[in-house]
Protein backbone atom coordinates (compact mmCIF):
# COMPACT_ATOMS: atom_id res chain seq x y z
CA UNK A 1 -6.29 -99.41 -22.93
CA UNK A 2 -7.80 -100.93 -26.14
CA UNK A 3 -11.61 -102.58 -26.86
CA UNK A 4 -12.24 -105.89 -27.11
CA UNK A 5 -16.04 -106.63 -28.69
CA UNK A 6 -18.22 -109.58 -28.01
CA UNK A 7 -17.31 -112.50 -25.26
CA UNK A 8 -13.95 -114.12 -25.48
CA UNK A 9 -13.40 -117.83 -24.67
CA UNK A 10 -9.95 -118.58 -23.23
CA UNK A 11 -7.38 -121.44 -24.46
CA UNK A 12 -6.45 -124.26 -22.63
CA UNK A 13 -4.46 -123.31 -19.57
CA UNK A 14 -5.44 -119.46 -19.35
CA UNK A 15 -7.34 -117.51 -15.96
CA UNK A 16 -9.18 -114.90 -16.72
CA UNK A 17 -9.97 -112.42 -13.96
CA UNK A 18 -11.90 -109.44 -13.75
CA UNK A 19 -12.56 -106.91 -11.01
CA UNK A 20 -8.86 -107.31 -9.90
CA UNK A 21 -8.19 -104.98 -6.35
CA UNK A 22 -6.96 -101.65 -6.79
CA UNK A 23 -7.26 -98.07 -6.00
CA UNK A 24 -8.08 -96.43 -2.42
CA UNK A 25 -9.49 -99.57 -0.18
CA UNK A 26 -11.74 -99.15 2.90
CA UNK A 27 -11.59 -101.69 6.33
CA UNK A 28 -14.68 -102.68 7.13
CA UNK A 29 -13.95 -100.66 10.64
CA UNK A 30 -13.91 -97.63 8.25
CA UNK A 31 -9.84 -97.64 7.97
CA UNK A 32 -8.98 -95.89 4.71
CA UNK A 33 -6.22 -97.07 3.01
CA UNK A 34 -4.47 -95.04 0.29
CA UNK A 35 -3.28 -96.08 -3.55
CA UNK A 36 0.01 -97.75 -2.84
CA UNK A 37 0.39 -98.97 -6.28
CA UNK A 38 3.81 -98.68 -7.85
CA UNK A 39 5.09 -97.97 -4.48
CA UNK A 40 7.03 -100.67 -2.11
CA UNK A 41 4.51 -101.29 -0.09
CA UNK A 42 2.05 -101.84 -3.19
CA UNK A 43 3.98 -105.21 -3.82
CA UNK A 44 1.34 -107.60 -2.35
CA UNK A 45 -1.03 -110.30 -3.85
CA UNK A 46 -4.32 -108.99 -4.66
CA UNK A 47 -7.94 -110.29 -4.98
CA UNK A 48 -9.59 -110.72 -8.57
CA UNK A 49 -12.63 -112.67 -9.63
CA UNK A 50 -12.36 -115.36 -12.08
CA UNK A 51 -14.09 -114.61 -15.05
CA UNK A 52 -13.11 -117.43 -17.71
CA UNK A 53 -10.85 -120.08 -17.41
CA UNK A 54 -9.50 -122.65 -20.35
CA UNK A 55 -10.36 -125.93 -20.53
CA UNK A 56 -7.50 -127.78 -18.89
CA UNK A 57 -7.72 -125.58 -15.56
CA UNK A 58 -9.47 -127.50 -13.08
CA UNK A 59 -8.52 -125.80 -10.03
CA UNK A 60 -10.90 -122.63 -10.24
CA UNK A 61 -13.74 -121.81 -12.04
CA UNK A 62 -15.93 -118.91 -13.01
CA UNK A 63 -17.25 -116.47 -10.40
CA UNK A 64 -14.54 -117.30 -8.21
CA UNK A 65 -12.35 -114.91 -6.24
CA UNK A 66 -8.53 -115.71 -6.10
CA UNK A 67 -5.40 -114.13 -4.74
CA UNK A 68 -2.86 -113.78 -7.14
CA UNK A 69 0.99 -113.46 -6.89
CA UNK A 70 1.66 -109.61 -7.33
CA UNK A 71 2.22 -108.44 -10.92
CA UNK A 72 1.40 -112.20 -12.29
CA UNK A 73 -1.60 -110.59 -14.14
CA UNK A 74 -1.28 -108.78 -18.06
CA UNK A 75 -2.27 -105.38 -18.45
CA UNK A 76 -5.93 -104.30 -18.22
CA UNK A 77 -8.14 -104.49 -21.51
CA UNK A 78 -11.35 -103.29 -21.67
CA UNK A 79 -14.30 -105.64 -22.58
CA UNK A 80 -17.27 -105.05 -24.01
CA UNK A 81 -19.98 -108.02 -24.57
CA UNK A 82 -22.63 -105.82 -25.89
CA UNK A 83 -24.82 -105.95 -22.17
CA UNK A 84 -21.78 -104.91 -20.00
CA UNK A 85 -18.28 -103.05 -19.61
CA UNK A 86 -15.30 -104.22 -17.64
CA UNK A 87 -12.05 -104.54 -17.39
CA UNK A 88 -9.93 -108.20 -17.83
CA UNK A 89 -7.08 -109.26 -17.22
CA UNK A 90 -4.84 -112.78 -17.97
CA UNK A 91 -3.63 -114.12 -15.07
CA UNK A 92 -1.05 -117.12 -14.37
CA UNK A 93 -2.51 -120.11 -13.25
CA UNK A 94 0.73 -121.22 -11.21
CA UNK A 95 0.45 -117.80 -9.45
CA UNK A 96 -3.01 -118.24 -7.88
CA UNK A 97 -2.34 -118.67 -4.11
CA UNK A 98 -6.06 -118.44 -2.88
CA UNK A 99 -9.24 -119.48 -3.73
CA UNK A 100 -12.65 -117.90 -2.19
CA UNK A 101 -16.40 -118.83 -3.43
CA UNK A 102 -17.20 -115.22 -1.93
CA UNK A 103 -15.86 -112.20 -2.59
CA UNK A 104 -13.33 -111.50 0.67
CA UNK A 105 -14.16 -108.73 3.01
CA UNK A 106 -11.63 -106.16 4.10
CA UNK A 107 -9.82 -107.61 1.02
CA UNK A 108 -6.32 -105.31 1.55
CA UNK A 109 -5.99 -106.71 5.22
């Protein structure tokens, strides 16, 4: 996964989400719930926060969580602003399903 430096600023009709779900997920009744990516039952939408959007999307905006179609989002890049690490990610616009102002609980369920 490469570096970007600095802040980026997204064009027009581009999402830009960070945090996107992955990994081993926990219920909040304490149900773990194992890596299933790249496996059928991985194909699912999956949480991600906004973190940028382009000027002509109107439907989201920054800070926001949203459930994305599965595997409408680019490969991870890393980004570093100088203050903070993290990994982003494009996603389609047209392929956001859900919109939450809070970060959803028991997100895999």
């Amino acid at each position: 996964m490469g570096t970007v430096y600095g802040d980026i600023r997204p064009l027009r009709n581009r999402v830009i989400v960070r945090h996107i779900e992955k990994g081993q997920q926990k219920t909040k009744g304490g149900i773990i719930i194992p890596d299933d990516d790249k496996q059928e039952r991985g194909i699912r939408p999956r949480w991600a926060q906004v973190y940028k959007v382009g000027s002509e999307i109107t439907e989201v905006k920054e800070g926001q969580w949203v459930c994305i179609e599965h595997g409408r989002w680019g490969r991870g890049v890393e980004l570093d602003t100088g203050s903070e690490k993290f990994e982003i990610r494009l996603a389609e616009p047209e392929s956001i399903l859900l919109v939450s102002d809070e970060k959803p609980e028991d997100i895999y369920a």
